[in-house]
Protein backbone atom coordinates (compact mmCIF):
# COMPACT_ATOMS: atom_id res chain seq x y z
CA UNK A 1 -40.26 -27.05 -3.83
CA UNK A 2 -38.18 -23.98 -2.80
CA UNK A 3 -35.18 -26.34 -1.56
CA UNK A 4 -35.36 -27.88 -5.38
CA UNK A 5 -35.51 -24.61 -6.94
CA UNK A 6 -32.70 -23.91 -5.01
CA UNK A 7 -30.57 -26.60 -6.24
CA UNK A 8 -31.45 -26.32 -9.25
CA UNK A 9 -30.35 -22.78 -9.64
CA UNK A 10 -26.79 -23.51 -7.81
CA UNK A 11 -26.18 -26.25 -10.19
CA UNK A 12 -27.19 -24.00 -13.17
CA UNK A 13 -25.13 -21.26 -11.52
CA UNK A 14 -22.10 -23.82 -10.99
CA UNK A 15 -22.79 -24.99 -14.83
CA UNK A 16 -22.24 -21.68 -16.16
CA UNK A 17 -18.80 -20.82 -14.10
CA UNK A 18 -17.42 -24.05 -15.37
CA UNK A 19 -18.19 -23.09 -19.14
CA UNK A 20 -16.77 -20.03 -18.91
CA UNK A 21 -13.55 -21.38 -17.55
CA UNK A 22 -13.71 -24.25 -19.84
CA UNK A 23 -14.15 -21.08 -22.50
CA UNK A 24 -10.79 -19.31 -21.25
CA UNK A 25 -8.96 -22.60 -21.36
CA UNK A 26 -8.03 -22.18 -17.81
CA UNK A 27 -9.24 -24.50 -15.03
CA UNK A 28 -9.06 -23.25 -11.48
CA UNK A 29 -9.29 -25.21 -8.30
CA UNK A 30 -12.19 -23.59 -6.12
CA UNK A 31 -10.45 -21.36 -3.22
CA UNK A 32 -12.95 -23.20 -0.84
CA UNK A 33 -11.54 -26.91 -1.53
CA UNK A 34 -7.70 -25.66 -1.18
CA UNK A 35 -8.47 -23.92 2.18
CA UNK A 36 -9.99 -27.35 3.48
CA UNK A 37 -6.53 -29.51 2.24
CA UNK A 38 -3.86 -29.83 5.14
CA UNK A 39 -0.83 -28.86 2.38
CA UNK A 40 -2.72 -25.18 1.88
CA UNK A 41 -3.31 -24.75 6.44
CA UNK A 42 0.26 -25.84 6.31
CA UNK A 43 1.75 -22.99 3.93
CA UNK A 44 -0.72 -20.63 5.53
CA UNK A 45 0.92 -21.29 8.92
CA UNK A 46 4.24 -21.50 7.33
CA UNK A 47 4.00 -17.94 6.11
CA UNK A 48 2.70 -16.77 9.77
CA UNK A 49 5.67 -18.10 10.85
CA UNK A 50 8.42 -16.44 8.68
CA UNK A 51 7.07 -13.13 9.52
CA UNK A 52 10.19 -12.06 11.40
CA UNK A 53 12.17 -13.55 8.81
CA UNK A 54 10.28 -12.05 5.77
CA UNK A 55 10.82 -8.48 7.89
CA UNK A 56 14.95 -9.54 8.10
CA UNK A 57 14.73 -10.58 4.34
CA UNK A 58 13.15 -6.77 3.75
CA UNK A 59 15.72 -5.01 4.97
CA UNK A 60 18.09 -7.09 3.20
CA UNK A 61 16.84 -6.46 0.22
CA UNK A 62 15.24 -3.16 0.17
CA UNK A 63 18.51 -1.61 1.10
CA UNK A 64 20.22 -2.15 -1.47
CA UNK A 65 20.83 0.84 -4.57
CA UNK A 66 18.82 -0.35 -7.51
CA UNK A 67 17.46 2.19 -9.18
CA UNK A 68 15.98 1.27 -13.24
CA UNK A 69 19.05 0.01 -14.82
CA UNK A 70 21.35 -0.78 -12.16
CA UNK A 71 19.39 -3.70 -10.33
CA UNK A 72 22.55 -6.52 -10.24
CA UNK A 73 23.52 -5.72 -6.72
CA UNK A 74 19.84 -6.64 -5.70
CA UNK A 75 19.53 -9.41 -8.47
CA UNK A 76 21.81 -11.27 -7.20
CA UNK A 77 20.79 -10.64 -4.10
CA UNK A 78 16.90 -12.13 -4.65
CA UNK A 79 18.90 -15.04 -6.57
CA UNK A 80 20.95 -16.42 -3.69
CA UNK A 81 17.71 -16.15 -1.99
CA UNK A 82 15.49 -18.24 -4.45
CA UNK A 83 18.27 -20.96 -4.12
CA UNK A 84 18.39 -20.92 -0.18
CA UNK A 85 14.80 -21.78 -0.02
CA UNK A 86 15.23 -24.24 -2.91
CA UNK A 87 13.37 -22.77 -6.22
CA UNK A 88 15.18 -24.78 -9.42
CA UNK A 89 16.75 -23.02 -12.36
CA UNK A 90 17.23 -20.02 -10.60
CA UNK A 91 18.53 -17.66 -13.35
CA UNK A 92 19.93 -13.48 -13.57
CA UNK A 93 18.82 -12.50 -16.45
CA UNK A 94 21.32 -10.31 -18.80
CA UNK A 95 18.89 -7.37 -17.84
CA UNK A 96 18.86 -8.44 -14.26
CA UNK A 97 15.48 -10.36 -14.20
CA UNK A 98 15.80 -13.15 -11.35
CA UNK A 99 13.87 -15.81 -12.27
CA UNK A 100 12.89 -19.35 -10.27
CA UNK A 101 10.31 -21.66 -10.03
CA UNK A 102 8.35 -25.01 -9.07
CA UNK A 103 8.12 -27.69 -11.65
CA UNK A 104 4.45 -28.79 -12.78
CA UNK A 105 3.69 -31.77 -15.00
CA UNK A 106 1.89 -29.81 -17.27
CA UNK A 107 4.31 -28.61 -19.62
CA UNK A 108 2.09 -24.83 -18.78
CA UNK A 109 3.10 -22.07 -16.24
CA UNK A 110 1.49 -19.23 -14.34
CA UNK A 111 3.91 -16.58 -14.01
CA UNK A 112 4.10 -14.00 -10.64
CA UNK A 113 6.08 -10.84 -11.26
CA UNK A 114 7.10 -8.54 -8.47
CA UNK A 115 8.69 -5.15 -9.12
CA UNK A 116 12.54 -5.40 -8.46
CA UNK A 117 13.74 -1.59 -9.53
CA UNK A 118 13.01 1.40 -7.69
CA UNK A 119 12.44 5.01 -8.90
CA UNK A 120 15.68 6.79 -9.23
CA UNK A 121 15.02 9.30 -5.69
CA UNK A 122 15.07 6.19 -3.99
CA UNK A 123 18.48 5.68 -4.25
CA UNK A 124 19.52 8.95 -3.81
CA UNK A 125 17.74 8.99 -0.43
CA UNK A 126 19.19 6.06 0.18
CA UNK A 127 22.95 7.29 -0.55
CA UNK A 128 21.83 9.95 2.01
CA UNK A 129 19.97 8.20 4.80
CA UNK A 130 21.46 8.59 8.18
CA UNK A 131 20.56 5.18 9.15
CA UNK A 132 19.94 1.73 7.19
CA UNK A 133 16.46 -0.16 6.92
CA UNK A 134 15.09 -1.07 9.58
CA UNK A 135 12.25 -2.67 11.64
CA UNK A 136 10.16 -0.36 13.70
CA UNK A 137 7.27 -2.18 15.82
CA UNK A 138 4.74 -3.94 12.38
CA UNK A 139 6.99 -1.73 10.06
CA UNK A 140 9.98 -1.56 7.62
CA UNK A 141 11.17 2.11 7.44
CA UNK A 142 13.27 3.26 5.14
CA UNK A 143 14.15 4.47 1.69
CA UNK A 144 14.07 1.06 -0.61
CA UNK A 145 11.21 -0.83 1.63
CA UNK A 146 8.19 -0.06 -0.16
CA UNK A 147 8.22 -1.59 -3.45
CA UNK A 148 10.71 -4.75 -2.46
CA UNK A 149 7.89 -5.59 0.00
CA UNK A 150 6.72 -7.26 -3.70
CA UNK A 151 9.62 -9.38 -3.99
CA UNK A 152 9.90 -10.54 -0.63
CA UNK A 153 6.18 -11.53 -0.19
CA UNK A 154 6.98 -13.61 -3.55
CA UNK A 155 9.46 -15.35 -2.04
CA UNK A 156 7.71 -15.58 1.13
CA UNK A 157 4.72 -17.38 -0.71
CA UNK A 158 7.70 -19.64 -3.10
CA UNK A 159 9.04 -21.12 0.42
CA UNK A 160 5.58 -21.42 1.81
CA UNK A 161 4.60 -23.29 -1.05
CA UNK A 162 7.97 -25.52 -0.97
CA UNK A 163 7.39 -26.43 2.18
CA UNK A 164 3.41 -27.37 1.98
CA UNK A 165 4.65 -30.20 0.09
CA UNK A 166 1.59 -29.53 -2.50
CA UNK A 167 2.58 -30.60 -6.14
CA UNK A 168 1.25 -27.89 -8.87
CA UNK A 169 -0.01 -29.71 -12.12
CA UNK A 170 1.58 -26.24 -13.91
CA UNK A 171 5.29 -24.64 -13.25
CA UNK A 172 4.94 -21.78 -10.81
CA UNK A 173 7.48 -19.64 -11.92
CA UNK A 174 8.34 -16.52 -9.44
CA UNK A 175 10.24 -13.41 -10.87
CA UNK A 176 11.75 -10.39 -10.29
CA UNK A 177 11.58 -8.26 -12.88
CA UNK A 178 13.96 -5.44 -13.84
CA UNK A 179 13.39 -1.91 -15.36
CA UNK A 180 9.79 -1.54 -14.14
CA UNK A 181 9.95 2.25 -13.69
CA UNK A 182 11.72 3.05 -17.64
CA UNK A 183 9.41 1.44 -20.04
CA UNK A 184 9.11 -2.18 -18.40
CA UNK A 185 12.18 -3.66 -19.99
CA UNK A 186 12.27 -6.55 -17.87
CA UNK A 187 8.47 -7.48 -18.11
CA UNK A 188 9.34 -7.45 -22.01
CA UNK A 189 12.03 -9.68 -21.85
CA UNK A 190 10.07 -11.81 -19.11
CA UNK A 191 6.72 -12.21 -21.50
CA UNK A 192 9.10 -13.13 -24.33
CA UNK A 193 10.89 -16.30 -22.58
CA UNK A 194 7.28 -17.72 -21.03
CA UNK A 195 4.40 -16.36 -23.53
CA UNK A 196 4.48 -19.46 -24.94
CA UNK A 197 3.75 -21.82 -21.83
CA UNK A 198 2.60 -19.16 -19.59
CA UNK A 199 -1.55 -19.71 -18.97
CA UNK A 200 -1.75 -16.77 -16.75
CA UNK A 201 0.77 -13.95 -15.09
CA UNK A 202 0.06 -12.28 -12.02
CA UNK A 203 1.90 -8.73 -11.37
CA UNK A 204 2.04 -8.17 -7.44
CA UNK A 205 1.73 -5.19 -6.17
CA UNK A 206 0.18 -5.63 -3.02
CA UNK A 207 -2.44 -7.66 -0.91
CA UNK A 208 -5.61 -7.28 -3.49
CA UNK A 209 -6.86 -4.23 -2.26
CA UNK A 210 -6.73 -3.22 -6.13
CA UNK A 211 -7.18 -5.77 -9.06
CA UNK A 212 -6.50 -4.71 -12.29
CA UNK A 213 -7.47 -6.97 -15.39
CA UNK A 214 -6.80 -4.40 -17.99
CA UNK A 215 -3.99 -2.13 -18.95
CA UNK A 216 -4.30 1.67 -19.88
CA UNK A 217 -1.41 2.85 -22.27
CA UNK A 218 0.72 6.06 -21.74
CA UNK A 219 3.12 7.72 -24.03
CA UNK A 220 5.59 9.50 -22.91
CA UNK A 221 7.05 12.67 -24.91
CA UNK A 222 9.96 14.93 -25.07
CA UNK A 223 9.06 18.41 -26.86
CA UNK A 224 12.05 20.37 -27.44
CA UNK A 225 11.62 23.40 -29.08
CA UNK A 226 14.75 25.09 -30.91
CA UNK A 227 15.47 28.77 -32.14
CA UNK A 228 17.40 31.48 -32.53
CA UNK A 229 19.63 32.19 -29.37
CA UNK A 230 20.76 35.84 -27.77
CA UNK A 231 22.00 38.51 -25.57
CA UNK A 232 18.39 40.79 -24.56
CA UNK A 233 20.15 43.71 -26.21
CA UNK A 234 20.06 42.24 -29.53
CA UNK A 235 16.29 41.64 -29.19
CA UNK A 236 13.51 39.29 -27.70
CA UNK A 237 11.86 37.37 -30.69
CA UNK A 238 12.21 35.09 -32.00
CA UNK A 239 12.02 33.48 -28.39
CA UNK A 240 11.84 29.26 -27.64
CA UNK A 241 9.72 30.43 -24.44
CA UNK A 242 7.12 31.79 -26.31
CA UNK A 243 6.68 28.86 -28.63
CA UNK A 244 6.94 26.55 -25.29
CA UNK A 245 4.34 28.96 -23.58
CA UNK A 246 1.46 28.71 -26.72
CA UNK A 247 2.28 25.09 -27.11
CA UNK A 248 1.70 24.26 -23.63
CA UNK A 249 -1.26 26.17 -23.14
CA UNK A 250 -3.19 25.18 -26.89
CA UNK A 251 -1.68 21.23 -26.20
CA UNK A 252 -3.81 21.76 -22.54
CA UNK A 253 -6.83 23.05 -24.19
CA UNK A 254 -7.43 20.16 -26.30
CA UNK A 255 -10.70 18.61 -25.70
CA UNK A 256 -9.93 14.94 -24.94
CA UNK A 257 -11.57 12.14 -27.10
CA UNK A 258 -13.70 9.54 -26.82
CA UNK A 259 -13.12 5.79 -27.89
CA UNK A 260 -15.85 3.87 -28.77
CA UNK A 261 -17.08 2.88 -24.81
CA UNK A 262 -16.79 6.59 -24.06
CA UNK A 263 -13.80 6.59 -22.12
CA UNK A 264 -11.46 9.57 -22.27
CA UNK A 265 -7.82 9.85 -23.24
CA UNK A 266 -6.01 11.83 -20.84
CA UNK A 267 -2.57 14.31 -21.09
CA UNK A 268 -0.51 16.22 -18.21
CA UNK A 269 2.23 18.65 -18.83
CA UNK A 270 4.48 18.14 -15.56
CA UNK A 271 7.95 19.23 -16.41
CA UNK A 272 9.24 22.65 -18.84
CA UNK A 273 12.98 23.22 -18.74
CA UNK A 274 14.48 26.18 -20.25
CA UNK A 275 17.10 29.02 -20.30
CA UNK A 276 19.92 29.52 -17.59
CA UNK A 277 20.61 33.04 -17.21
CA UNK A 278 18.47 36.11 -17.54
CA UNK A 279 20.08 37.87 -19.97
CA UNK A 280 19.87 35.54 -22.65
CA UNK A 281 17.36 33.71 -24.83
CA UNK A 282 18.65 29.99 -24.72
CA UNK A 283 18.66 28.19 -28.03
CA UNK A 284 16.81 25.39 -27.04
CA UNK A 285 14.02 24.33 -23.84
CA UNK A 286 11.32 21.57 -23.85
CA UNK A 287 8.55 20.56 -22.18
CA UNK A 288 7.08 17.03 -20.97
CA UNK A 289 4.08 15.34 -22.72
CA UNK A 290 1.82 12.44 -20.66
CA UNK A 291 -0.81 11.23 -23.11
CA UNK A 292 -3.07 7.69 -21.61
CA UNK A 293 -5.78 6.00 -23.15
CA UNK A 294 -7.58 2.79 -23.23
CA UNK A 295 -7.01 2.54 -26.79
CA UNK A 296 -3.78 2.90 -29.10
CA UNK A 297 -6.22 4.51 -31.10
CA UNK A 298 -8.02 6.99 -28.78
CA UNK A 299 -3.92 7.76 -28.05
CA UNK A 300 -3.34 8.38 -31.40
CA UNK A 301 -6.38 10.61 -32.08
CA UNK A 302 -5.04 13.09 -29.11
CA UNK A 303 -1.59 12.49 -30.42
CA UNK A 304 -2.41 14.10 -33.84
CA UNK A 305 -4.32 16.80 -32.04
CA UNK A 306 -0.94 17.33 -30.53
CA UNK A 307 0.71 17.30 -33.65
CA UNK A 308 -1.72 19.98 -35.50
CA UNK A 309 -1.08 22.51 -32.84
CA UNK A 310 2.72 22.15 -32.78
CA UNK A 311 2.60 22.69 -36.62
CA UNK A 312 0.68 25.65 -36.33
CA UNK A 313 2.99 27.36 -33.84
CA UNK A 314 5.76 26.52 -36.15
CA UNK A 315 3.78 28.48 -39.26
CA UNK A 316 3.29 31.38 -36.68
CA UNK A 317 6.95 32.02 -34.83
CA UNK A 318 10.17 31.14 -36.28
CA UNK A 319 10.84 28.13 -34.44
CA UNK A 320 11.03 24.41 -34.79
CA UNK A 321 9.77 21.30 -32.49
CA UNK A 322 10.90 18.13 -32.39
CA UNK A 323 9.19 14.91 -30.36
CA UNK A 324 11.46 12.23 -28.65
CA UNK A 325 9.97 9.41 -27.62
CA UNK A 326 10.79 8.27 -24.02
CA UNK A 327 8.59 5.25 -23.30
CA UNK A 328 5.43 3.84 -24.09
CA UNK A 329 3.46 0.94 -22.36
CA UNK A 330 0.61 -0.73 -24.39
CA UNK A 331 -2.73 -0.72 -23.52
CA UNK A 332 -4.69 -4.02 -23.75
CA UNK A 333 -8.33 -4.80 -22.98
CA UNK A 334 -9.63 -8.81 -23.54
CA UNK A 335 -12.80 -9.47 -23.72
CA UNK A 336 -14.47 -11.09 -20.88
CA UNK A 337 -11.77 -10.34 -18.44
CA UNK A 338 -14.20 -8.85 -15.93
CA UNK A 339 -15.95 -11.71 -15.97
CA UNK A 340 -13.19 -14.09 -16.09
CA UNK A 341 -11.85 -17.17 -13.82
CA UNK A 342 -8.93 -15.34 -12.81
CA UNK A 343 -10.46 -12.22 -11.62
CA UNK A 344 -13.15 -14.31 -10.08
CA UNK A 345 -10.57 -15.90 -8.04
CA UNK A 346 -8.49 -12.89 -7.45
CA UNK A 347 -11.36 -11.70 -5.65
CA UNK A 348 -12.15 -14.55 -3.49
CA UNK A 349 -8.55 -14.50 -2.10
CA UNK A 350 -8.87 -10.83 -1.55
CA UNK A 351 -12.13 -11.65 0.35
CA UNK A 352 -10.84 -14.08 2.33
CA UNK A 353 -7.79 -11.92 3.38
CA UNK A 354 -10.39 -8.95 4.50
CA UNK A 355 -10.74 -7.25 1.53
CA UNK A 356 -13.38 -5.29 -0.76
CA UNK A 357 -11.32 -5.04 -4.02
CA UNK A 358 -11.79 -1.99 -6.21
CA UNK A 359 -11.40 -3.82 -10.10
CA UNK A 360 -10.52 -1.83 -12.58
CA UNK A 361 -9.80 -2.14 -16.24
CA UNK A 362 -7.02 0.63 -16.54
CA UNK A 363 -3.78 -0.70 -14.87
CA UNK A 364 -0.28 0.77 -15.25
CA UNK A 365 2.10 -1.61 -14.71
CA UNK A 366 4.36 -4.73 -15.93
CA UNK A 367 0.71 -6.91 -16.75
CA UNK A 368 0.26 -4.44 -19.65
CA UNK A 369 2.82 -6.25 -21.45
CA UNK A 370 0.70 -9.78 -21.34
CA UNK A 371 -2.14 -8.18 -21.61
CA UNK A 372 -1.30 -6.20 -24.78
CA UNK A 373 -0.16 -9.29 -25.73
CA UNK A 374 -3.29 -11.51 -25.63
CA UNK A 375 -2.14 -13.40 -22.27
CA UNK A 376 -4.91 -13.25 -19.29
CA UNK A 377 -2.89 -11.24 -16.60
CA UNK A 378 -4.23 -9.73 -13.45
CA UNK A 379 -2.71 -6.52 -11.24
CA UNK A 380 -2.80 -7.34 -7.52
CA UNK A 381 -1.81 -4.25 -5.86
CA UNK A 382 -2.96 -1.86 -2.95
CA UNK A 383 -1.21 0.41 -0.62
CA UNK A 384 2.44 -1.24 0.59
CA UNK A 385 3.16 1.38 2.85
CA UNK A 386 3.65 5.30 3.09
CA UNK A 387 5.93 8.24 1.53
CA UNK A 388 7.31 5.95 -1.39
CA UNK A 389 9.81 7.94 -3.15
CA UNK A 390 10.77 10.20 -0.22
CA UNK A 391 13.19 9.51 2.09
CA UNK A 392 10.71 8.39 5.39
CA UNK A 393 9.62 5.87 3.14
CA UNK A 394 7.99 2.85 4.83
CA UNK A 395 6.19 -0.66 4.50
CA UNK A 396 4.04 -2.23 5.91
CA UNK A 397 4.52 -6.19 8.03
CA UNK A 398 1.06 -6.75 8.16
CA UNK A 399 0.61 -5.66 4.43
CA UNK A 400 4.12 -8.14 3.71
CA UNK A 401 2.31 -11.16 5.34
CA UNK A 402 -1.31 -10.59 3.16
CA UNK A 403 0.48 -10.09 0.03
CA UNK A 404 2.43 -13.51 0.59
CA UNK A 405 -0.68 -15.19 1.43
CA UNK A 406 -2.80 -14.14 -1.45
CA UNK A 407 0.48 -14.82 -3.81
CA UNK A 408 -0.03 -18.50 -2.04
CA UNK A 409 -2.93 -18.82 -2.46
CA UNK A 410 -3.31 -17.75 -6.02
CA UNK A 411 -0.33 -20.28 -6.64
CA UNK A 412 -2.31 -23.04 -5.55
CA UNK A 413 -5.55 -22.40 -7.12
CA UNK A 414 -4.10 -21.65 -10.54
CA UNK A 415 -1.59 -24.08 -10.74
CA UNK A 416 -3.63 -26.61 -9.59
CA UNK A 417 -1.50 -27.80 -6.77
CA UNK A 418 -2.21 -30.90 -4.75
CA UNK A 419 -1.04 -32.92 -1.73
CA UNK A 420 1.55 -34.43 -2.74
């Protein structure tokens, strides 16, 4: 009787997995029926065995400049690469996207989007390294290794998957996408050209360590306050800095506000510039403003709050502020993510490859865009590395090979690929 009740509830259990997929309009193939097929052990082993070459392709790539903005150098780069290993319709975007992938019969695509810009110190430290990339023992070291360890694992798992000879019922299309750091440009442009086809996009980040199913907006502001400039002599008020001073320290005591699931918006003040000399009141100075929420309108609430206290100052001193926006990334929440297919599968891979993923509904990066945009997108990301940003930057080879594998893996399971 126990045995029955057993099946019973497995079947019931199995039942309800398959409605909810069937309720996403998404059908996976179960991780544990891929693992058994000799195509998936054969782009497993494949990826094993480009380790030395995936660590080559890392240097290649990661040192090159390509700061947000100025990514052709390394577009075109990643492109030549995409057509060695034999990806069709590889394309360079006009804002330096590189885009490939594997035809489906579907007429649908899943979409897998590494990060192909780097933060703007990167590329000074690499203008000043004494050395190039390099490998170091299960390492890449270097200024420019950390975050094209995404791109290379993507093209690690592309090749891997090439060479499996497993056909995917959906196109697996593998980009690079540009402007990741200023506003997520490329993403933009990316989620314009495949929204329409696109069943799922994955932003990689790393192995799975992390998988994020939701996005968290920020705005980002520019305060600049103006006034009356001067020599000391002729007087200290009116005085920018004293506007900049009440405005930073009312703007930090603003209690933060609830949506309706109780979550808190959140604000940082990071950067105030102003004056050069000591003898004289500059004219001008401003101050940065880092406002994130789950909501646009738990942002907007705090945003206001913002507003009232900059409007006050302005009634008190004789000065005058003005906002600038500098970038803002969406937030986007769909219902029943958590509980979706893709997250479900997300974390099976992760499993599989050794991990306990942390899932979180609050991710900050180029998936925002699909999600904001009613597309089912997941974050797989996790530590790449060390000291990204600074010039003893470094990734990781064992971290390269995991990411490839769970970018495999994924490609297989949701696009449906079979022995060919």
């Amino acid at each position: 009787m126990l045995n029955a009740r057993i099946v019973v509830l497995l079947v019931l259990a199995v039942a309800a997995s398959l409605s909810a997929i069937a309720r996403e309009g998404m059908t996976i193939s179960p991780l544990e029926d891929a693992l058994a097929t000799p195509g998936v052990k054969a782009g497993l082993a494949a990826i094993d065995a480009s380790r030395d070459d995936s660590a080559r392709l890392l240097v290649e790539i990661g040192g090159i400049e390509s700061p947000s903005g100025q990514e052709q150098q390394r577009a075109e780069a990643v492109a030549r690469h995409m057509q060695d290993i034999g990806l069709s319709d590889v394309t360079v975007t006009d804002i330096w996207n590189v885009v490939g992938r594997i035809p489906g019969r579907s007429g649908q695509s899943v979409v897998f989007v590494s990060t192909l810009d780097d933060l703007a110190t990167v590329a000074e430290h690499q203008r000043s390294a004494s050395q190039p990339l390099r490998v170091v023992g299960d390492k890449v070291l270097g200024p420019g290794s950390n975050t094209s360890l995404t791109t290379v694992a993507l093209m690690s798992a592309a090749s891997a998957l090439l060479e499996s000879g497993l056909q995917p019922e959906h196109d697996i299309v593998f980009a690079a996408a540009a402007q990741e750091e200023t506003g997520l440009g490329g993403m933009r442009a990316l989620y314009r050209q495949h929204r329409q086809q696109a069943i799922a996009f994955v932003d990689v980040l790393g192995e799975g360590e992390v998988l994020a199913y939701g996005g968290i907006g920020i705005h980002w502001w520019k305060v600049t306050a103006y006034g009356s400039p001067g020599h000391t002599l002729h007087g200290g008020l009116p005085n920018v800095n004293q506007a900049i001073g009440r405005a930073v320290d009312r703007i930090l005591m603003l209690s933060p506000p609830l949506d309706s699931n109780g979550d808190l918006a959140r604000l940082n003040i990071a950067v105030i510039e102003s004056g050069r000399v000591f003898n004289h009141k500059p004219a001008s100075g401003w101050f940065s403003l880092d406002i994130r929420g789950l909501t646009e309108e738990i942002i907007g609430r705090l945003e206001a709050g913002v507003q009232r206290e900059l409007a006050a100052i302005e009634s008190e001193l004789d000065v005058r502020f003005e906002l600038e926006a500098i970038t803002n990334t969406p937030p986007g929440q769909i219902p029943g993510a958590r509980e979706s297919a893709l997250v479900r599968n997300a974390q099976a891979i992760s499993a599989y490859l050794g991990s306990e993923p942390t899932l979180s509904n609050s991710g900050s990066s180029n998936m925002n865009i699909a999600v904001a945009g009613g597309t089912p997108a997941i974050q797989i990301g996790g530590e790449r590395g060390g000291r990204r940003g600074f010039a003893d930057e470094w990734a990781s080879l064992d971290v390269l090979q995991r990411t490839a594998r769970h970018v495999f893996l994924a490609s297989v399971t949701l696009g449906q690929a079979i022995d060919g």
